[in-house]
Protein backbone atom coordinates (compact mmCIF):
# COMPACT_ATOMS: atom_id res chain seq x y z
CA UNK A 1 0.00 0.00 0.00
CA UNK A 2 1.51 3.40 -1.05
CA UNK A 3 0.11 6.68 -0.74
CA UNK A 4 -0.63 6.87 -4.61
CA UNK A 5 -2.42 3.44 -4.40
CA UNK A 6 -4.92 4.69 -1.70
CA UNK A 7 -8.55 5.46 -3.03
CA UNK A 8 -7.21 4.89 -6.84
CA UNK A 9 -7.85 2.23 -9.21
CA UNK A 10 -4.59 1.16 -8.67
CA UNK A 11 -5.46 -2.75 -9.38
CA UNK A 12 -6.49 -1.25 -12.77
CA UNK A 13 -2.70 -1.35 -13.09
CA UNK A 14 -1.00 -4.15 -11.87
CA UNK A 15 2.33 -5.09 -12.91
CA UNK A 16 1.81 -7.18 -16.23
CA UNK A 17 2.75 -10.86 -15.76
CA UNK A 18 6.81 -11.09 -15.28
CA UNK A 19 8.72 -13.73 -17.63
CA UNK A 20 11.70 -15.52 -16.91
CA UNK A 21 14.99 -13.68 -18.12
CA UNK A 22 15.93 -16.71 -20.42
CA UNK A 23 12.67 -18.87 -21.89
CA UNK A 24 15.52 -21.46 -22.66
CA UNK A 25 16.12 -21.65 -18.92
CA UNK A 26 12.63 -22.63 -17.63
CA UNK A 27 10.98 -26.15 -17.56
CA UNK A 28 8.00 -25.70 -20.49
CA UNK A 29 5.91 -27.69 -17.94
CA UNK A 30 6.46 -24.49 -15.50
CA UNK A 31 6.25 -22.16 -17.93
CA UNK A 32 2.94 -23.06 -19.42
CA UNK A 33 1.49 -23.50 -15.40
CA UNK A 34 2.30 -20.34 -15.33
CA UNK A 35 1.03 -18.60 -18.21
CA UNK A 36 -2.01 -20.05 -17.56
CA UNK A 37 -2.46 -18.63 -13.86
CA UNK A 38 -0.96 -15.38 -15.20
CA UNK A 39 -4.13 -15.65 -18.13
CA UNK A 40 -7.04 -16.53 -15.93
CA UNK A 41 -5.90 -13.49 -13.84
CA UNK A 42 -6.04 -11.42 -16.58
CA UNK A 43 -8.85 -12.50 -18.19
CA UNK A 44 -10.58 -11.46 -15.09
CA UNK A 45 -9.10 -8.20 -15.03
CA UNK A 46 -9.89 -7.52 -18.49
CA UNK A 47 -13.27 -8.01 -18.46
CA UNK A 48 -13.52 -5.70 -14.97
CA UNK A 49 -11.91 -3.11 -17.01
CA UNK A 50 -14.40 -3.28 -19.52
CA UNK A 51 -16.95 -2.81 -17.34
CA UNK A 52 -15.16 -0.04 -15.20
CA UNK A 53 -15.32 1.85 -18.75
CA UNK A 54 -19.30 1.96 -19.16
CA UNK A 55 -19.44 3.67 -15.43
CA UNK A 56 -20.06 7.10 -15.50
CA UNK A 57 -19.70 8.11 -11.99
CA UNK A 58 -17.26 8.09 -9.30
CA UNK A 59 -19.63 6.33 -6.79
CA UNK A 60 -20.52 3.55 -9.91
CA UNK A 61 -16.88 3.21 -10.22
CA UNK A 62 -16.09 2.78 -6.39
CA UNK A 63 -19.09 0.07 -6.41
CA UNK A 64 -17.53 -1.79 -8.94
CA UNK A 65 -14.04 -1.76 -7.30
CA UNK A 66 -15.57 -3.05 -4.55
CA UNK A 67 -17.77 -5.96 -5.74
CA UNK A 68 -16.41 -7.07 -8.53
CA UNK A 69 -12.40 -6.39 -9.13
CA UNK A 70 -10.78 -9.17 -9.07
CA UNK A 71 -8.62 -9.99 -6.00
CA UNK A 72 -4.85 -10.52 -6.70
CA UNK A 73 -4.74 -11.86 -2.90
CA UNK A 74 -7.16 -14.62 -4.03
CA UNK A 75 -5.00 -15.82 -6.33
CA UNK A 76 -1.63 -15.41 -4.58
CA UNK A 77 -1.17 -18.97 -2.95
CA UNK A 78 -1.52 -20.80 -6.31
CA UNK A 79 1.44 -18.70 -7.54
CA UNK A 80 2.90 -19.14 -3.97
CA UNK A 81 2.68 -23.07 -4.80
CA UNK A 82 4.31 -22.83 -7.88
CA UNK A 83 7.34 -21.07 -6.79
CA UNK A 84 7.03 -24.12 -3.92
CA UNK A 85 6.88 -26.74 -7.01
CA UNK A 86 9.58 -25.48 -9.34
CA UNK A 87 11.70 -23.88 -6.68
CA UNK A 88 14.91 -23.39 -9.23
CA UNK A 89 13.14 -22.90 -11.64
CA UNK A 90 13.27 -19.62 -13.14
CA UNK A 91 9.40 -19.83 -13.44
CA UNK A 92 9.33 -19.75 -9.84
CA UNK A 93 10.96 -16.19 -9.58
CA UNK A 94 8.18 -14.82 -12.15
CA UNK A 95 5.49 -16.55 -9.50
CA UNK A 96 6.98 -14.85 -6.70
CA UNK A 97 7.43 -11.08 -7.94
CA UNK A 98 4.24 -11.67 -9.90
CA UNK A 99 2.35 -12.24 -5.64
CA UNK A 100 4.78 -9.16 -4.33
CA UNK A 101 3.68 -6.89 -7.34
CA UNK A 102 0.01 -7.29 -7.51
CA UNK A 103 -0.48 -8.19 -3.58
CA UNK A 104 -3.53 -6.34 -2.12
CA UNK A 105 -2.41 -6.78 1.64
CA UNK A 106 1.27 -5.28 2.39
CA UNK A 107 4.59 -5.96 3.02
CA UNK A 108 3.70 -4.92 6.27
CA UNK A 109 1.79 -7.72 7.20
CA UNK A 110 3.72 -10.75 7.56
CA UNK A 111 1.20 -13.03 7.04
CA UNK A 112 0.16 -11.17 3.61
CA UNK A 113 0.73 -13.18 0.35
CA UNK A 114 3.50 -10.67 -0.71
CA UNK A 115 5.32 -11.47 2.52
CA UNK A 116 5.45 -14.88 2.39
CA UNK A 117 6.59 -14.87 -1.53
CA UNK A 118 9.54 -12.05 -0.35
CA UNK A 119 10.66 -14.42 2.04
CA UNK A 120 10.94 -17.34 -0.57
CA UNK A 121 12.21 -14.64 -3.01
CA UNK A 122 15.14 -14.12 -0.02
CA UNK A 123 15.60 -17.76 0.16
CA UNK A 124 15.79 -18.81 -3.31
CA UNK A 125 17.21 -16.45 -5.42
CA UNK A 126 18.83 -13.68 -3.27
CA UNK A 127 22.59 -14.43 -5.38
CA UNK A 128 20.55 -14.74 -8.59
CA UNK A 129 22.15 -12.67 -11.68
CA UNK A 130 18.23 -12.64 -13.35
CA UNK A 131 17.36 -10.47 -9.36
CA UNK A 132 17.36 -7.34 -11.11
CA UNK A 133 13.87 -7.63 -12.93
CA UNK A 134 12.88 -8.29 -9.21
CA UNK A 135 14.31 -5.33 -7.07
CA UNK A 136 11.81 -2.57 -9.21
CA UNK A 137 8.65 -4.23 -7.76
CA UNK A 138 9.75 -2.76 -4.39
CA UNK A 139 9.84 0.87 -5.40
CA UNK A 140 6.36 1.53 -4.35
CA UNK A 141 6.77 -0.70 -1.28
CA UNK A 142 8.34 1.84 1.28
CA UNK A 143 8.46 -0.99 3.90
CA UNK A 144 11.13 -2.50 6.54
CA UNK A 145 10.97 -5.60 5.04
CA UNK A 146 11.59 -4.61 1.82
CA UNK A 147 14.34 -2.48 2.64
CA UNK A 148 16.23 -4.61 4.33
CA UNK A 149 15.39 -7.29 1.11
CA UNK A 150 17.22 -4.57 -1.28
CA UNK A 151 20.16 -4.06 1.04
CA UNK A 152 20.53 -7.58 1.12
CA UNK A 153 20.72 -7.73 -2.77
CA UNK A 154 23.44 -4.92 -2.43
CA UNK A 155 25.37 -7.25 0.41
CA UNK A 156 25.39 -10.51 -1.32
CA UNK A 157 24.54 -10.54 -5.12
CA UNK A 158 27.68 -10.23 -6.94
CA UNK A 159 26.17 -9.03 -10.19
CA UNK A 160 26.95 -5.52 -10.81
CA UNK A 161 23.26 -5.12 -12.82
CA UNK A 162 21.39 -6.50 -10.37
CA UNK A 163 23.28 -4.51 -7.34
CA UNK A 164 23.00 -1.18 -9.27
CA UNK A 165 19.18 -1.79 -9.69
CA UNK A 166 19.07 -2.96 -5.99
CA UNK A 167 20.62 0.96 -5.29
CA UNK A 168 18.01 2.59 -7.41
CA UNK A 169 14.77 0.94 -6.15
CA UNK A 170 16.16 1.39 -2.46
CA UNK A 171 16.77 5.36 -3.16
CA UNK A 172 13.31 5.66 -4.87
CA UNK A 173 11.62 3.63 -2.06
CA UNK A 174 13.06 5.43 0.39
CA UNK A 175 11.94 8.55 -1.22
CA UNK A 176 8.64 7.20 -1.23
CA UNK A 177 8.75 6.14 2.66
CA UNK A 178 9.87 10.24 3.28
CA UNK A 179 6.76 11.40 1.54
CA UNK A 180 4.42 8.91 3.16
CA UNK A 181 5.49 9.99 6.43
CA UNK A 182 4.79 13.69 5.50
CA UNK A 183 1.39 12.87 4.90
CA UNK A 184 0.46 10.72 7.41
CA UNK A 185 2.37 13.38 9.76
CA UNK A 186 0.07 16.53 8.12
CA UNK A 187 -3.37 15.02 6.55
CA UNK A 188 -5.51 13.08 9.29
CA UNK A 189 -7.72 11.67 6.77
CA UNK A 190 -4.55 10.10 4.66
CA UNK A 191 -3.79 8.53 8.34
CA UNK A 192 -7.01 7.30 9.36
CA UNK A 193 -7.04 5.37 6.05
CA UNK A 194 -3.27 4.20 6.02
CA UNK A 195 -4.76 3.29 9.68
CA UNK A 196 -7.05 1.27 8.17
CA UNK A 197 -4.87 -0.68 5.71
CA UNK A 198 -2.25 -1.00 7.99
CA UNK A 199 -3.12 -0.65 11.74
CA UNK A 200 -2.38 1.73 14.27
CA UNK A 201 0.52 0.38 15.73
CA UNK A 202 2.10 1.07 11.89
CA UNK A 203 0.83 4.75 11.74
CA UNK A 204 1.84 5.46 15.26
CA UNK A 205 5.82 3.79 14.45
CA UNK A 206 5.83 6.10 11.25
CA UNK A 207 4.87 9.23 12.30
CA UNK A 208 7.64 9.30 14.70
CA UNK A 209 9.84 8.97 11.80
CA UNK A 210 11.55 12.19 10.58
CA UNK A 211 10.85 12.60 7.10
CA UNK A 212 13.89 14.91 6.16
CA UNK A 213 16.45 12.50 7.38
CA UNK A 214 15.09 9.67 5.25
CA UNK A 215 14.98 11.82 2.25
CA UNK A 216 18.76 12.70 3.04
CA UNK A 217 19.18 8.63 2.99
CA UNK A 218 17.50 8.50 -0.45
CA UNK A 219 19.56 11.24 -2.13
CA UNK A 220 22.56 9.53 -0.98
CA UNK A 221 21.61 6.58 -2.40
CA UNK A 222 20.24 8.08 -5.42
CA UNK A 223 24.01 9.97 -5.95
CA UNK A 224 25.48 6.24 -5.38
CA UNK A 225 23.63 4.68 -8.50
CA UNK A 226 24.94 8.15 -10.47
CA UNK A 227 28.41 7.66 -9.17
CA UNK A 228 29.21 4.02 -9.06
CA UNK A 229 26.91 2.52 -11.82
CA UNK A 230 26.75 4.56 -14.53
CA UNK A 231 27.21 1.83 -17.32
CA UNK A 232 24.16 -0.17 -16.07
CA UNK A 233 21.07 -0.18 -17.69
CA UNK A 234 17.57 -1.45 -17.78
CA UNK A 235 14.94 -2.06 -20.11
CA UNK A 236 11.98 -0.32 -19.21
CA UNK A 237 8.57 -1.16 -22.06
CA UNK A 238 10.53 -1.08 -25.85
CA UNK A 239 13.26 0.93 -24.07
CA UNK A 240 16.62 0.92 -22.14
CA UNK A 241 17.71 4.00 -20.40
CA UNK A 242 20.84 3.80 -18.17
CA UNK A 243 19.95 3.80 -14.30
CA UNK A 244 22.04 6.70 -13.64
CA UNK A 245 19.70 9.03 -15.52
CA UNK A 246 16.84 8.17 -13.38
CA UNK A 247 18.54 8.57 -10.79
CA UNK A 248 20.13 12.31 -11.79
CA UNK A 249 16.21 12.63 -12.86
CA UNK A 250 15.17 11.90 -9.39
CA UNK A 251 17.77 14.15 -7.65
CA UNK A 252 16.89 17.16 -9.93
CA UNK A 253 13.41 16.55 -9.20
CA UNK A 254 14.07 16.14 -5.38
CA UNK A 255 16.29 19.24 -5.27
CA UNK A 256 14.66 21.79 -7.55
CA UNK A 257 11.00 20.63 -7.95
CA UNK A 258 9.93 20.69 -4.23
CA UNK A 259 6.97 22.91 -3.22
CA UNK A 260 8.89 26.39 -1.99
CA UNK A 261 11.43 26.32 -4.58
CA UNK A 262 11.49 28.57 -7.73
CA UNK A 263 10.96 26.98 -10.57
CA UNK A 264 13.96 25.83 -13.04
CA UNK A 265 13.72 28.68 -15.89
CA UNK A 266 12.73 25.66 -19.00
CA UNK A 267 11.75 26.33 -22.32
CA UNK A 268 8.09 25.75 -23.95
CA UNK A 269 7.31 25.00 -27.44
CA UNK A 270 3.52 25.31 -27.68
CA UNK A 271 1.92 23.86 -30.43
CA UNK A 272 2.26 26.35 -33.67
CA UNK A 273 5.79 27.18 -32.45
CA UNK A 274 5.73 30.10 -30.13
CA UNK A 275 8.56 29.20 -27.69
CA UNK A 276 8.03 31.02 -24.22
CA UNK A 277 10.27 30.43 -21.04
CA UNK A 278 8.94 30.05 -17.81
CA UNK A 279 10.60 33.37 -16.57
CA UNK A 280 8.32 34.94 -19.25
CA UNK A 281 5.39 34.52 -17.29
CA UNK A 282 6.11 35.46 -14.31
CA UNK A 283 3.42 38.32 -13.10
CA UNK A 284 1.01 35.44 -13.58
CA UNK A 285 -0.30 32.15 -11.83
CA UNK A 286 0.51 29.21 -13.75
CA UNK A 287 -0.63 25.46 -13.67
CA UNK A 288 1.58 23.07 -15.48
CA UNK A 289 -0.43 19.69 -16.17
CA UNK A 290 1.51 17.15 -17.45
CA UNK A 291 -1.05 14.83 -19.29
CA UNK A 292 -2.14 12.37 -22.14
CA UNK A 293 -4.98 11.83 -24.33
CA UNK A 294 -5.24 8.37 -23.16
CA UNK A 295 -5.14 8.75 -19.37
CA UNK A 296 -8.37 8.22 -18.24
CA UNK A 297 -7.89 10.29 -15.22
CA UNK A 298 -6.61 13.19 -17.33
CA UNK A 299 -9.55 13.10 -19.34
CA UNK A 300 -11.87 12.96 -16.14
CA UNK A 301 -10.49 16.23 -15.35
CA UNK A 302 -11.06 18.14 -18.28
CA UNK A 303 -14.47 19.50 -18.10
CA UNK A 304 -13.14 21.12 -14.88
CA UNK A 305 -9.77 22.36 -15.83
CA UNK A 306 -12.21 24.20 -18.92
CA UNK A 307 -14.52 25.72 -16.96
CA UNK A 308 -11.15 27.41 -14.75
CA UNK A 309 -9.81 28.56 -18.12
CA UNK A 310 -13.33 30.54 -19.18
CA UNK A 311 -13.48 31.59 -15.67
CA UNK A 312 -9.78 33.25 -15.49
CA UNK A 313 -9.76 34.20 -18.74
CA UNK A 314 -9.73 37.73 -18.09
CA UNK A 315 -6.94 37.12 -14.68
CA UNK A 316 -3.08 36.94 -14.72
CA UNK A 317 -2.87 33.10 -15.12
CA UNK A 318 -1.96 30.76 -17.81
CA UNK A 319 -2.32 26.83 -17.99
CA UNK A 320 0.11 25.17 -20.01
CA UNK A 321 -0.62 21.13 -21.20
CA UNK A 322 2.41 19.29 -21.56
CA UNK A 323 1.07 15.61 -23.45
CA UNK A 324 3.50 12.69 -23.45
CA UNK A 325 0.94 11.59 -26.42
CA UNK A 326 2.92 9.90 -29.40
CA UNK A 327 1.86 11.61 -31.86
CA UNK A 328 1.33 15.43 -32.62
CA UNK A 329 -1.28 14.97 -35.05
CA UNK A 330 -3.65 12.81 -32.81
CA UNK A 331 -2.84 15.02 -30.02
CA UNK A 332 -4.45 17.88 -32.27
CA UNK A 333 -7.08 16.08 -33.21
CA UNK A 334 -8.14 15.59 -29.70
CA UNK A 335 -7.53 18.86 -28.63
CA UNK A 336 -10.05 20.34 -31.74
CA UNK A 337 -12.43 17.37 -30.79
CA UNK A 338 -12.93 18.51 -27.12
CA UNK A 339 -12.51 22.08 -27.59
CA UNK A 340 -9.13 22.77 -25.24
CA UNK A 341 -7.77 25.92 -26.21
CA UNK A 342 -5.87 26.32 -23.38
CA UNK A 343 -1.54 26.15 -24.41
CA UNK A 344 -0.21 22.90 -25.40
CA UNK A 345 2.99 21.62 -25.63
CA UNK A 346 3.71 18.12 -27.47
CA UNK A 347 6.58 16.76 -25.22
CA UNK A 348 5.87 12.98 -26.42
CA UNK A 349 6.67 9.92 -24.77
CA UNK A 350 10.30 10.12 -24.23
CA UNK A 351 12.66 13.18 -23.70
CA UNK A 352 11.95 16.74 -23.14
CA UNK A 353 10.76 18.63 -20.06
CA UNK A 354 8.84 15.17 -19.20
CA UNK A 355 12.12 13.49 -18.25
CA UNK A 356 13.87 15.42 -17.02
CA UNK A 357 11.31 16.26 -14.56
CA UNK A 358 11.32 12.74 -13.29
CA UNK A 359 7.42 12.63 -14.40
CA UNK A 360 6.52 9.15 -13.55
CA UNK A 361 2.02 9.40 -13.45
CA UNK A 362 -0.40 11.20 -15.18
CA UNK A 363 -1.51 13.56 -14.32
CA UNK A 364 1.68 15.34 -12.52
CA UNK A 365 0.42 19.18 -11.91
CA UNK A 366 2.72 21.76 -10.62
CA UNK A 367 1.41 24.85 -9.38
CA UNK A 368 3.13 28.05 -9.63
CA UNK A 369 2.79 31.24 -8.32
CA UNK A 370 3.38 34.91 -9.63
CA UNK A 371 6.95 34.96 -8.38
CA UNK A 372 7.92 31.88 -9.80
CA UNK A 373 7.70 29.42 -6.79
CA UNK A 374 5.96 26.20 -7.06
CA UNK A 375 3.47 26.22 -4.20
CA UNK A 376 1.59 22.92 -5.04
CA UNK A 377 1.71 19.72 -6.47
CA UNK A 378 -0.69 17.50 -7.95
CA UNK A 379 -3.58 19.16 -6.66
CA UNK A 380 -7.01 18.18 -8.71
CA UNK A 381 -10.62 19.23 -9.18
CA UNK A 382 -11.56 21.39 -6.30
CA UNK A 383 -8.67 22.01 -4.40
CA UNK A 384 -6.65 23.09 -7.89
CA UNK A 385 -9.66 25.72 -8.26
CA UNK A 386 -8.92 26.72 -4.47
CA UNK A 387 -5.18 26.64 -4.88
CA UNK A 388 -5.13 28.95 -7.86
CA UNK A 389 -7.60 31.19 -6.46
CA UNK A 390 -5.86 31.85 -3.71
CA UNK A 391 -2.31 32.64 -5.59
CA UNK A 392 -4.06 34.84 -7.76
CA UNK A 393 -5.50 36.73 -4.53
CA UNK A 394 -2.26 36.88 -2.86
CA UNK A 395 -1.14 38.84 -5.52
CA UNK A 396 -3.56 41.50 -5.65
């Protein structure tokens, strides 16, 4: 449980069924056990998803997560007893991160399904040189458990890959952990529902934690993957970007993107070419929504984000799209379809502003003020109408 998977569809996107490293490698017996848990899994989810579409309300939606989404727990011990059957197998590493990835109940809880496969995970293949398609399933985790799992990895696994991956998913889950602890430290209601999920005695352990010194730990560890293992890379969808430049990604993001800090001075190319630099608008508020035509929450939040534009229209304040989309023209077409004539900029999938912001969910919204400080993040619906209207008051 993470504090972006908390009152999201967040089993909407569960990590797609791992495969073993080398197909040459795993017993065809295992491999085809496998692929058919991994397909009646999916199967399921696929036809929630369908039927998640046709809602058209958040309380229709929330109904339907409830009743009907299919349970990843549920499933668990039969990839739990496949690990158990093939337990060399390669197969049985896929079985294992496939329980840890898509488990329901935490890595807190050490009688969850995503416990019991990390301590067979620990067991089995701790030395393994195929560990570092594991060690990014814990990114999200910001548990002890899985902590100490990573720094394992970084003691004993002699791979340089692997160890270098072990180094980046520590840093990033450790910068999870500090943000977690923010929250639960200054939002009740984000606390009375991690309470839920994970107890009291949890909430009450981590908010004694101080969140600046564990974001100290995950810079550190962040500038250890950028100093040590610059020549490792991984393959992330049809790419393969070198870990070091998610990690710089992560650091610049850490360093210069944090509410209270000005905002780095980057360069837009809105669509039709007019180029305009953040420093340019200055004197105004600005929203920066980083977004996609195909990001269903994106799209949920565009009938409000129009109805702020035709309300400001007339104030000192400017918001600026910045799509990932692939494509420029489809991005236009979409744009002329719904009516947004708000600024766009066409970053695309890879590259540009995007990356180098360390944008890793859709939406990502920064808000910035008339001075050029960033004063909120990811703020949505009603409380980015409240946040705006207050910068823009400030400044009168």
């Amino acid at each position: 449980m993470t504090r972006l998977a908390i009152g999201t569809l967040a089993l909407a996107l569960l990590a797609l069924p791992l495969r073993a490293a080398d197909d040459n490698k795993a017993d065809p017996k295992a491999a085809s056990e496998f692929e058919a848990l991994a397909k009646d899994f999916d199967s399921a989810q696929n036809a929630f998803m369908a039927e998640y579409a046709k809602a058209t309300t958040n309380e229709e939606r929330q109904k339907l997560i409830a009743d009907k989404a299919p349970k990843a727990d549920k499933a668990a011990p039969k990839f739990l007893a496949l690990a158990e059957k093939y337990p060399k197998d390669p197969i049985a590493l896929d079985a294992l991160l496939w329980v840890i990835a898509n488990g329901e109940a935490s890595l807190h809880r050490k009688d969850s399904p995503a416990s019991k496969a990390l301590t067979m995970l620990e067991k089995l293949f701790i030395t393994s040189p195929d560990l570092g398609r594991a060690v990014a399933v814990f990114t999200d985790k910001p548990s002890t458990s899985a902590e100490k799992f990573l720094r394992q990895v970084i003691d004993k696994n002699d791979s340089k890959d692997v160890k270098g991956q072990a180094w980046l998913s520590l840093a990033q889950m450790l910068r999870e952990r500090a943000q977690m602890v923010r929250e639960l430290k200054a939002t009740p209601n984000f606390a009375k529902m991690v309470e839920q999920e994970e107890g009291k005695e949890f909430v009450a352990e981590w908010s004694k934690l101080d969140p600046d010194d564990i974001q100290k730990e995950s810079e550190k560890a962040f500038e250890q993957v950028v100093k040590d293992y610059a020549d490792v890379s991984v393959k992330l969808g049809p790419r393969t970007v070198k870990i070091a430049r998610r990690a710089e990604a992560n650091l610049f993001e850490m360093r210069k993107l944090a509410v209270g800090k000005t905002v780095p001075d980057e360069e837009l190319e809105f669509l039709g070419g007019k180029k305009v630099k953040l420093s340019d608008l200055k004197g105004k508020v600005v929203v920066l929504d980083f977004w996609a035509t195909w990001c269903e929450p994106c799209r949920e939040m565009l009938p409000g984000e129009k109805k702020l534009v035709e309300k400001l229209k007339d104030s000192p304040f400017t918001f600026v799209g910045i799509s990932v989309d692939e494509e420029k023209k489809d991005l236009e077409a979409f744009l002329k379809k719904m009516d947004m004539t708000w600024p766009q900029v066409h970053n695309g999938p890879e590259g540009g502003i995007a990356e180098k912001w360390n944008v890793q969910y859709f939406p990502t919204i920064y808000v910035i003020d008339a001075k050029g400080v960033i004063r909120y993040k990811d703020v949505r619906g009603k409380d980015l109408d409240e946040a705006v209207e207050k910068l823009l008051k400030e400044d009168k």
